[in-house]
Protein backbone atom coordinates (compact mmCIF):
# COMPACT_ATOMS: atom_id res chain seq x y z
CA UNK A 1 31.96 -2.52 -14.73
CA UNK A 2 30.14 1.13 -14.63
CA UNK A 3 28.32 2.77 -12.51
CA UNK A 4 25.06 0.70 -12.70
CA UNK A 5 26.95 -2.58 -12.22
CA UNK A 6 28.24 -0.83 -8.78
CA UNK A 7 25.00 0.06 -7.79
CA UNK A 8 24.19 -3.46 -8.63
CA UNK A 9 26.89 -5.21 -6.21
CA UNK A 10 26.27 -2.70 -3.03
CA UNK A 11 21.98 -3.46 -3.01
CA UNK A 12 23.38 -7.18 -3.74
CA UNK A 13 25.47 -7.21 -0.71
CA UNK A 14 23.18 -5.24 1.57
CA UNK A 15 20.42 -8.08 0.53
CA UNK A 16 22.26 -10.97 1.39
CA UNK A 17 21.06 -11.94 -2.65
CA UNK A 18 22.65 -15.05 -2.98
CA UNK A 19 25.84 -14.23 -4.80
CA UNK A 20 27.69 -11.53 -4.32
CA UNK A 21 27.57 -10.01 -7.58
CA UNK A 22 30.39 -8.17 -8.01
CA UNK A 23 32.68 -11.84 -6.65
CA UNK A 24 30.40 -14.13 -6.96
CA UNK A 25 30.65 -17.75 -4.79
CA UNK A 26 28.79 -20.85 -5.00
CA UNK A 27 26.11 -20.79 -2.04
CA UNK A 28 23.41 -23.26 -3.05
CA UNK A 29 22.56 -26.23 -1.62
CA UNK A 30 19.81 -28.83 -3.86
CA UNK A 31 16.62 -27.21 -4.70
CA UNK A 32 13.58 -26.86 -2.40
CA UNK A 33 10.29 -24.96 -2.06
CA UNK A 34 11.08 -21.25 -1.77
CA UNK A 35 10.48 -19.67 1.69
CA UNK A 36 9.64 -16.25 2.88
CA UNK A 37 9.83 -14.62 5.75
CA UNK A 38 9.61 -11.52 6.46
CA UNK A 39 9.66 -9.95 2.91
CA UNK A 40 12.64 -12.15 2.02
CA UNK A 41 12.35 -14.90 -0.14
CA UNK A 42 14.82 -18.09 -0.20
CA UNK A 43 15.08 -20.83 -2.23
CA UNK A 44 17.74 -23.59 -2.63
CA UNK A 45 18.66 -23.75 1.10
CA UNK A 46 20.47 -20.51 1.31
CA UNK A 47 20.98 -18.67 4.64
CA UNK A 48 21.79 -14.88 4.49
CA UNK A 49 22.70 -12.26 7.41
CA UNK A 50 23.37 -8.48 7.18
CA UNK A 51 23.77 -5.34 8.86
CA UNK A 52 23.78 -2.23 8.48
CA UNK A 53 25.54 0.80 9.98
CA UNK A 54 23.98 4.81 9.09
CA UNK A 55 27.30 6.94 9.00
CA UNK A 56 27.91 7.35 12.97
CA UNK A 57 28.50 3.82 12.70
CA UNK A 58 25.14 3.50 14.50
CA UNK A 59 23.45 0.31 13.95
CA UNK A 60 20.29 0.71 11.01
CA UNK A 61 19.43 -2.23 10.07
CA UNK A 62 19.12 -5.97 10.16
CA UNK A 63 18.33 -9.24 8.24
CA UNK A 64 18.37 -12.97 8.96
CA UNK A 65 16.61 -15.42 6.62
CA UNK A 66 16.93 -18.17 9.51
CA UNK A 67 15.44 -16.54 12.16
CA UNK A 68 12.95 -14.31 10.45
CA UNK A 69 13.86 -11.33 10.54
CA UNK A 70 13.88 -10.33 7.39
CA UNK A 71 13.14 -7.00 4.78
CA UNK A 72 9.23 -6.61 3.65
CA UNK A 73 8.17 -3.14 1.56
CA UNK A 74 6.57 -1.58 4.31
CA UNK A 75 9.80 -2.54 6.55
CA UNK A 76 12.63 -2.72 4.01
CA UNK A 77 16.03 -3.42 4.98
CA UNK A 78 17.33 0.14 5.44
CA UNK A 79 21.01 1.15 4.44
CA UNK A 80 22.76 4.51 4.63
CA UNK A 81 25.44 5.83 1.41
CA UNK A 82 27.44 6.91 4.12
CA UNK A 83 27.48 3.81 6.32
CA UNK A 84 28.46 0.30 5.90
CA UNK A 85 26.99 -3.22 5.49
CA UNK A 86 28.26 -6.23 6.78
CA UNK A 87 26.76 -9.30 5.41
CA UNK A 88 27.09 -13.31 5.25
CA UNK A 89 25.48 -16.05 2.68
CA UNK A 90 26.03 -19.46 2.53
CA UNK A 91 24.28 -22.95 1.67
CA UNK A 92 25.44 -26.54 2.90
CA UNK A 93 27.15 -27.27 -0.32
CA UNK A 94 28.69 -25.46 -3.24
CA UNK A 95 28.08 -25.07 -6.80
CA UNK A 96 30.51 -24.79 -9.15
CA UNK A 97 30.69 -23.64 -12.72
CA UNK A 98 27.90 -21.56 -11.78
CA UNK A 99 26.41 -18.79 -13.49
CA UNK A 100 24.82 -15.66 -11.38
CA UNK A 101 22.61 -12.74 -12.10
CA UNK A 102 21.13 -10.02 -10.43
CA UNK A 103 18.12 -7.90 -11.15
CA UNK A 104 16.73 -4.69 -9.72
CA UNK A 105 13.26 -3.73 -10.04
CA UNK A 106 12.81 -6.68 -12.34
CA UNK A 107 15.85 -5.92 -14.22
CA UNK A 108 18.80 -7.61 -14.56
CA UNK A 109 21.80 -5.48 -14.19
CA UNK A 110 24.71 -7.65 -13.48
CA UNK A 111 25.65 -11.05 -14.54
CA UNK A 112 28.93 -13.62 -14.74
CA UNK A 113 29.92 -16.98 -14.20
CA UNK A 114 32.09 -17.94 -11.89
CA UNK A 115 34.21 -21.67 -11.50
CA UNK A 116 34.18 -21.68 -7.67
CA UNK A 117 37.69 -24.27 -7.66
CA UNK A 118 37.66 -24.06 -4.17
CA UNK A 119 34.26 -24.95 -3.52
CA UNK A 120 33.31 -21.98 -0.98
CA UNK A 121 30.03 -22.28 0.15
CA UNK A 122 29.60 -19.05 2.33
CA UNK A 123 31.59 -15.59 2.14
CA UNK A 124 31.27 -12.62 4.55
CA UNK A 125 32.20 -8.97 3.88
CA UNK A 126 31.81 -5.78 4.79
CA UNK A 127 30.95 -3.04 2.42
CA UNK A 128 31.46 1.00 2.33
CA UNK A 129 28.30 1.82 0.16
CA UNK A 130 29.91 5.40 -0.54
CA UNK A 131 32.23 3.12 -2.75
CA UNK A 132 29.15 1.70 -4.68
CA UNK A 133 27.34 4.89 -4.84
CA UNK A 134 29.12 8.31 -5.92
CA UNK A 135 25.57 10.54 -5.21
CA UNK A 136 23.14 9.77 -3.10
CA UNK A 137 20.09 8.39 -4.10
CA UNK A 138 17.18 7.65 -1.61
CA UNK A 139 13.91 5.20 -2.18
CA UNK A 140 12.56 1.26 -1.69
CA UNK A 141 13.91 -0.93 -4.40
CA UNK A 142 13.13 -5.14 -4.92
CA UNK A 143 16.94 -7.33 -4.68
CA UNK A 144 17.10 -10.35 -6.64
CA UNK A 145 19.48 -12.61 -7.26
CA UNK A 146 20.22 -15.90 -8.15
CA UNK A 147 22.70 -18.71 -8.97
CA UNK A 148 22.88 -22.25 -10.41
CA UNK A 149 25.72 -24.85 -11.66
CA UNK A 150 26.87 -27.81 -11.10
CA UNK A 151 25.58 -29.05 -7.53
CA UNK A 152 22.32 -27.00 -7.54
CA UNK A 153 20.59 -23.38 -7.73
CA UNK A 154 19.66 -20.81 -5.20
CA UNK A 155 18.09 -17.75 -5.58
CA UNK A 156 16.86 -14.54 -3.04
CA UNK A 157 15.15 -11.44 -2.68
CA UNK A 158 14.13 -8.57 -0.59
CA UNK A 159 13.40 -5.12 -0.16
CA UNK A 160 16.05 -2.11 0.53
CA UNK A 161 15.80 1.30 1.20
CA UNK A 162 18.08 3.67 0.78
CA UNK A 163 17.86 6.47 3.56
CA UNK A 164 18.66 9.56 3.59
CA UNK A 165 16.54 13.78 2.68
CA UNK A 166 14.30 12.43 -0.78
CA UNK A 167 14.09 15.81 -1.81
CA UNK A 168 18.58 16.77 -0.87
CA UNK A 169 18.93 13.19 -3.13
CA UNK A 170 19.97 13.06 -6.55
CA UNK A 171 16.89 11.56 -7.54
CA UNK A 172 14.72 13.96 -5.44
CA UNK A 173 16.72 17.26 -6.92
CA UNK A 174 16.26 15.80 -10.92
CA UNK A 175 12.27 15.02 -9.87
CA UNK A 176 12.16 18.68 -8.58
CA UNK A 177 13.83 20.42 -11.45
CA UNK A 178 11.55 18.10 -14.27
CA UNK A 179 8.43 18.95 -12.36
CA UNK A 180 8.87 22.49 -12.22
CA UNK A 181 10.19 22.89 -15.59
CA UNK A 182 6.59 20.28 -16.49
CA UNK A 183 4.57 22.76 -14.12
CA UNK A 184 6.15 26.01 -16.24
CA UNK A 185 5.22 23.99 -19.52
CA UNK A 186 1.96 24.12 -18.86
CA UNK A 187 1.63 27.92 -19.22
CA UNK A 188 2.35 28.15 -23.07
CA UNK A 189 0.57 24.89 -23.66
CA UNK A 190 -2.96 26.80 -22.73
CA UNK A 191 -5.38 26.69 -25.88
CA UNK A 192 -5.32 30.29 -27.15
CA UNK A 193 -8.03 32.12 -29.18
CA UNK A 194 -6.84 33.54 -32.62
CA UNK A 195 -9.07 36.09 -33.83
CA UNK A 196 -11.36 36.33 -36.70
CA UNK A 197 -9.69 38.24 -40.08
CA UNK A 198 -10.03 42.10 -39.71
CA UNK A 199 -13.37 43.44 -41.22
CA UNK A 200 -15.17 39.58 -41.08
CA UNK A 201 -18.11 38.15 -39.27
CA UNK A 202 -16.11 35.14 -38.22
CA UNK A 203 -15.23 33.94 -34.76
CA UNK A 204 -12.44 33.86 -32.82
CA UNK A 205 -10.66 30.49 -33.27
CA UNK A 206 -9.51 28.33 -30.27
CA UNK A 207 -6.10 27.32 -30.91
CA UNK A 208 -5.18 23.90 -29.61
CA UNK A 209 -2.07 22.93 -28.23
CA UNK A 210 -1.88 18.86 -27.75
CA UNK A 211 1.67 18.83 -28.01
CA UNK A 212 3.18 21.58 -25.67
CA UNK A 213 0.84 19.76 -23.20
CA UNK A 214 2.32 16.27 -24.12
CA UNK A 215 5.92 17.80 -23.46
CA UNK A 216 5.00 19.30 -20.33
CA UNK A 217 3.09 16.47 -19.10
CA UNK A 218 5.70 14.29 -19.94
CA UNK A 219 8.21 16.31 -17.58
CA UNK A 220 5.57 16.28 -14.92
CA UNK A 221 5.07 12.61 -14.99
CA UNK A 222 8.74 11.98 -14.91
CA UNK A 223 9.41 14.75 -12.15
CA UNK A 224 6.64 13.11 -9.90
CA UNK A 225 7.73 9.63 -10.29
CA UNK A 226 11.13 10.41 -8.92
CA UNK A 227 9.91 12.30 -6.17
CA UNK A 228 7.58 9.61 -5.22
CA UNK A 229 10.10 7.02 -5.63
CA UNK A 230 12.72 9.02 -4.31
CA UNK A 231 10.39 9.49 -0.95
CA UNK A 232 9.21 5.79 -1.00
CA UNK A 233 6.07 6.81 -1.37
CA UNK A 234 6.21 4.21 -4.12
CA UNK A 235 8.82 1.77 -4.92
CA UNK A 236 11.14 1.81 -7.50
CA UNK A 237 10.07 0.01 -10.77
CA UNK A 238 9.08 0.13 -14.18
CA UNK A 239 5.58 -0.34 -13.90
CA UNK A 240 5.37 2.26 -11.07
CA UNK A 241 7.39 4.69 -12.80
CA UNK A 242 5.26 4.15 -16.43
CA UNK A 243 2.42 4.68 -14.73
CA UNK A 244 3.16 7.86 -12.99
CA UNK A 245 4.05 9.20 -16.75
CA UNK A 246 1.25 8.05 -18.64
CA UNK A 247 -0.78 10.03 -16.24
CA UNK A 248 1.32 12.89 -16.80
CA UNK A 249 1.16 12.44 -20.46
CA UNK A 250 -2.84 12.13 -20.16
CA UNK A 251 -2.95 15.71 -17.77
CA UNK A 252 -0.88 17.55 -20.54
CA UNK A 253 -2.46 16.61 -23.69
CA UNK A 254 -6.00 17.32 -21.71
CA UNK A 255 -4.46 20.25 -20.53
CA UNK A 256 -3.43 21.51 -23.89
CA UNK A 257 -6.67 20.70 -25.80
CA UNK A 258 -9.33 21.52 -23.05
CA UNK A 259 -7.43 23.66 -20.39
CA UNK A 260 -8.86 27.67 -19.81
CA UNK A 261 -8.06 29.36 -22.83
CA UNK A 262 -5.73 32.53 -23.21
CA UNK A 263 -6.71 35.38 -25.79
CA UNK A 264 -3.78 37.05 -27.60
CA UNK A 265 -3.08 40.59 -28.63
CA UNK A 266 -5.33 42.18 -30.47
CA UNK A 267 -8.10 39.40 -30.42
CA UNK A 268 -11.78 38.57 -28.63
CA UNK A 269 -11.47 36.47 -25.45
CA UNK A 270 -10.19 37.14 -22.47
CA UNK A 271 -10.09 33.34 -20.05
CA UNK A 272 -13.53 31.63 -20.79
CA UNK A 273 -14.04 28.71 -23.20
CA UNK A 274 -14.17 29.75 -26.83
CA UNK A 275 -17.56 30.74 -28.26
CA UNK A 276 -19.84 27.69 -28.88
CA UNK A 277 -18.90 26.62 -32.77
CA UNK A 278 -15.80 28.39 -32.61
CA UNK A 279 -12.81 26.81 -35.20
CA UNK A 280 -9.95 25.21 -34.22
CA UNK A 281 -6.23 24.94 -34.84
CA UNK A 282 -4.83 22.02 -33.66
CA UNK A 283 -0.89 23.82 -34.19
């Protein structure tokens, strides 16, 4: 089902979403007032355990929606690419001829249907995450899931975060490499003065550059949101992510129309602001 549907089923499993996504069961039970403890949300009667091993096999983490314990943002349920998770869902009845989905960060990235002819109404597992993620990725991401067919609906949430070095990560290496290649952007997007035509009385010219700055802001603003996502710093999601880049975008165009202005070869100015009434080139 691709690599995104993989990533998809591992954060599923390590949640204790309510379906499994990559073989889903019915777990529902009839529809009631959504509870949440601990970060993790419940609704439908659901019960969910998990967890997880870093990879010495060392215990990392744990969640249990019926005692509490569960995975907030500032205390996600932690998981390690390189260690297992061992998880259980279930509800007092089944549903069957159910549909499923699951979404992360507010985007669904899996979905199915699934008959459930045996009428499960729990399933347990244990899960290598190396076999759900080929590179490692670090960061907080939001779980959800949910399910509903004949016999009822459940759906779940909750936090996980990847472990693992944010800036050895895939994510963390990518943020780097945009940010510095953003950072080294920013040199030729400096307004530049063009001087006056030999043997006139005009002024030097101060040559805007909106556009190198947009480019380099826009690799800045995607660098830093992966680092800062990557570190946890902030979670991963769209808004988070759009908002680091619009800043970037707004830094590089400002950059490239008001920034400290080069001179070139040949021409008047040297690195202070253009003469007062001095033309401009917007190229």
């Amino acid at each position: 089902m691709g690599y995104v549907a993989g990533v998809t089923r591992c954060l599923g499993s390590a949640a204790v979403a309510v379906v499994l996504a990559g073989a889903p069961v019915a777990l529902a039970a009839p529809a009631q007032a959504a509870v949440e403890r601990g970060g993790v949300t419940v609704t439908g009667g659901c019960t969910g355990t998990a967890t997880s091993t870093d990879r010495d096999a060392k215990p990392l983490g744990s969640l249990d929606t019926a005692a509490g314990v569960g995975a907030s943002r500032s205390a996600p349920f932690l998981v390690d690419r390189s260690g297992t998770v061992n998880y259980r869902a279930g509800s007092p009845s089944a549903i069957t001829d159910n549909t499923w989905s699951v979404k992360i960060a507010g985007i669904t990235v899996d979905s199915g249907a699934a008959a459930n002819a045996t009428r499960r109404t729990s399933k347990e597992e244990t899960v290598d995450l190396a076999d759900y993620l080929p590179v490692s990725l670090t960061g907080t991401v939001l779980v959800e899931a949910s399910v509903t067919g004949q016999g009822g609906s459940c759906t779940g949430e909750t936090w996980i975060k990847l472990t693992g070095n944010p800036f050895t990560s895939a994510n963390g290496l990518g943020g780097t490499l945009l940010l510095v290649a953003g950072l080294a952007g920013a040199v030729p997007a400096r307004p530049r003065l063009v001087p006056a035509p030999a043997g006139s009385a005009g002024v030097p010219r101060r040559r805007r550059r909106p556009f190198l700055g947009l480019v380099a802001g826009l690799l800045v603003g995607l660098g830093a949101s992966l680092l800062l996502t990557s570190a946890s710093i902030v979670p991963l999601g769209v808004l988070w992510v759009a908002l680091v880049v619009v800043i970037g975008l707004l830094l590089g165009v400002t950059f490239g129309v008001l920034g400290p202005v080069k001179g070139v070869a040949g021409g008047a100015g040297t690195g202070s602001a253009a003469p007062s009434g001095a033309g401009t080139d917007p190229a």
